[in-house]
C-alpha atoms as a PDB file:
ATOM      1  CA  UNK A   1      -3.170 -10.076   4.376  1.00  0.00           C
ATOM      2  CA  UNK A   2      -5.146 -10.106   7.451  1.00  0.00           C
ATOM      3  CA  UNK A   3      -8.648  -8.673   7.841  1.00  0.00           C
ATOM      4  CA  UNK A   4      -8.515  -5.152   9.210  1.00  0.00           C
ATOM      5  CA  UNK A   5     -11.762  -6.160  11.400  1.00  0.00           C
ATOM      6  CA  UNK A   6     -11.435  -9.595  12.646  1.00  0.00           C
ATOM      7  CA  UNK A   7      -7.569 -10.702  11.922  1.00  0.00           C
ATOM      8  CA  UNK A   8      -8.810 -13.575   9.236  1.00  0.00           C
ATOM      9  CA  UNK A   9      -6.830 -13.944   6.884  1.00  0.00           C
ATOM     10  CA  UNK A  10      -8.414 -12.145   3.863  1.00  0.00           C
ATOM     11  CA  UNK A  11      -7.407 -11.164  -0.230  1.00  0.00           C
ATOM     12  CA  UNK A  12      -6.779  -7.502  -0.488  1.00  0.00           C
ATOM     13  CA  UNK A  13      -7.941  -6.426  -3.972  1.00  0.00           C
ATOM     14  CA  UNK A  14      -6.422  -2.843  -5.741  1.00  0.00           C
ATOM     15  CA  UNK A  15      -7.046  -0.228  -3.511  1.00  0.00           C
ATOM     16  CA  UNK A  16      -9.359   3.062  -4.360  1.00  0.00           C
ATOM     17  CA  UNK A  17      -8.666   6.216  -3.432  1.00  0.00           C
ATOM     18  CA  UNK A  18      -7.970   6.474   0.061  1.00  0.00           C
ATOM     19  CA  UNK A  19      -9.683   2.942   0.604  1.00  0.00           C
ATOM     20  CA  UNK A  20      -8.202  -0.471   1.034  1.00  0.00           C
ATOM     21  CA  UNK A  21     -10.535  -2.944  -0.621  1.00  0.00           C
ATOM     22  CA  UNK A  22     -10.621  -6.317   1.053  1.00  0.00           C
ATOM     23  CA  UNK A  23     -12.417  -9.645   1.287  1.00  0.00           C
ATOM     24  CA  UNK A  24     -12.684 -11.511   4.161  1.00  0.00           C
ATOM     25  CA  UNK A  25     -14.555 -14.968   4.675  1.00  0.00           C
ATOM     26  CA  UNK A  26     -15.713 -13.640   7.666  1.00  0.00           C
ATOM     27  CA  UNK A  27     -16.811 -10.049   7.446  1.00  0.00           C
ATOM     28  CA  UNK A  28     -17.119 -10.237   3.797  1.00  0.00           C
ATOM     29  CA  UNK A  29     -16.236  -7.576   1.675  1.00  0.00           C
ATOM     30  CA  UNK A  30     -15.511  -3.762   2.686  1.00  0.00           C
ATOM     31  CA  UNK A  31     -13.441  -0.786   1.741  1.00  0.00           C
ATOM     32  CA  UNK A  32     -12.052   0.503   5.038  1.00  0.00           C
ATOM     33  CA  UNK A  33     -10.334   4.402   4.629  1.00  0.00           C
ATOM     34  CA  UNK A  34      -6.964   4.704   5.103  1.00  0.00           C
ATOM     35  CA  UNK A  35      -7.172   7.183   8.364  1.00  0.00           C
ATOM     36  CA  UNK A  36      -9.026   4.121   9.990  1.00  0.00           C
ATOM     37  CA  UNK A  37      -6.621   2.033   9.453  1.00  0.00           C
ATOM     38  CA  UNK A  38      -3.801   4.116  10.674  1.00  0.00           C
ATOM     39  CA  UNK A  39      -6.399   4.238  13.764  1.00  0.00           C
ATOM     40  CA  UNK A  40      -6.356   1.006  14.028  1.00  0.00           C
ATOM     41  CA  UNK A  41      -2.753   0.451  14.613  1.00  0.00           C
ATOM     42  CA  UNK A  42      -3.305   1.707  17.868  1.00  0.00           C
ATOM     43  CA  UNK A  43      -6.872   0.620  18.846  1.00  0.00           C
ATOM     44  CA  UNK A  44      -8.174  -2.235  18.564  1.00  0.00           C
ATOM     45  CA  UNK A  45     -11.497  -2.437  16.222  1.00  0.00           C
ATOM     46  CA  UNK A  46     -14.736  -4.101  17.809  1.00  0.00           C
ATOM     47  CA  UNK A  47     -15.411  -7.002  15.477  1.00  0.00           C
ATOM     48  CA  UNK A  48     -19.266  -7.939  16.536  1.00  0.00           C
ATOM     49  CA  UNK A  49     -20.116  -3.461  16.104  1.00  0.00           C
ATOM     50  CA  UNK A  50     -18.287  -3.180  13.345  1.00  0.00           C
ATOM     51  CA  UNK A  51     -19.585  -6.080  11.866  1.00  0.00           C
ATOM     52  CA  UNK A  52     -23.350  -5.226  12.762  1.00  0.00           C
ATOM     53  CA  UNK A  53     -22.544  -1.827  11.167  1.00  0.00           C
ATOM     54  CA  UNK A  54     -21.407  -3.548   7.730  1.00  0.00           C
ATOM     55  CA  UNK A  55     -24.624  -5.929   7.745  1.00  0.00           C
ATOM     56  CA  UNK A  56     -26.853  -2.740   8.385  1.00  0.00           C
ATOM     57  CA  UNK A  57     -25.411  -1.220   5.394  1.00  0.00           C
ATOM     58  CA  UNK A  58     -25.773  -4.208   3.163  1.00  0.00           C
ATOM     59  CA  UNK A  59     -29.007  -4.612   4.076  1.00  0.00           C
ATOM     60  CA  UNK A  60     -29.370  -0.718   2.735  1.00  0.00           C
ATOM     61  CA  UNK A  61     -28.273  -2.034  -0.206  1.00  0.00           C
ATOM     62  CA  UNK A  62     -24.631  -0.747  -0.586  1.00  0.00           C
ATOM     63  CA  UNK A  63     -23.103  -3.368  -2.555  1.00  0.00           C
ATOM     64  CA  UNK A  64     -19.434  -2.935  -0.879  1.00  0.00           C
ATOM     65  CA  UNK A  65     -20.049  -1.253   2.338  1.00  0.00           C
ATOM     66  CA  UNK A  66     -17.184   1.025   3.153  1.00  0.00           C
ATOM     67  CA  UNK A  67     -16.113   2.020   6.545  1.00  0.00           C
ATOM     68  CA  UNK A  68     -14.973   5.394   7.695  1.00  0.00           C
ATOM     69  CA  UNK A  69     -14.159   6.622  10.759  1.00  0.00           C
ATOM     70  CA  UNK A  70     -17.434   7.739  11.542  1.00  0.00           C
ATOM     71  CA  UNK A  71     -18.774   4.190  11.249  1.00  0.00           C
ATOM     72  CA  UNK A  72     -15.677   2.420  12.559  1.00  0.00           C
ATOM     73  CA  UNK A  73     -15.921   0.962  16.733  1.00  0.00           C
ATOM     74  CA  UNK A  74     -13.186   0.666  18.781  1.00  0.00           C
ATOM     75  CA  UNK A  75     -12.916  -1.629  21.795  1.00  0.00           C
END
């Protein structure tokens, strides 16, 4: 599968809930809700944001950050 972020290609691991799991050599590993990536069909998501966004929550502590569409940017 490809990276819902960055278009790497990526594993997708059993999804929770509403959230795809995935893990991507580049962004590393996320859950990303399903609305955003119905959103993202359309839009294109801002890779260096989002990504800053994911390290900022890591660095939190959250183990598997998860991206909703409150923390999701779009080009």
């Amino acid at each position: 599968m490809k990276c819902h972020i960055c278009k790497s290609e990526s594993t997708k691991e059993l999804p929770t809930g509403d959230y795809e799991h995935v893990k991507c050599p580049d962004c590393g590993e996320y859950k990303i809700a399903g609305t955003v990536v119905e959103m993202a069909k359309s839009r294109n998501i801002d890779v260096p944001s989002t990504r800053v966004v994911l390290r900022r929550m890591r660095a939190a502590g959250v183990k598997i950050p998860i991206i909703t569409s409150k923390e999701v940017k779009f080009q």
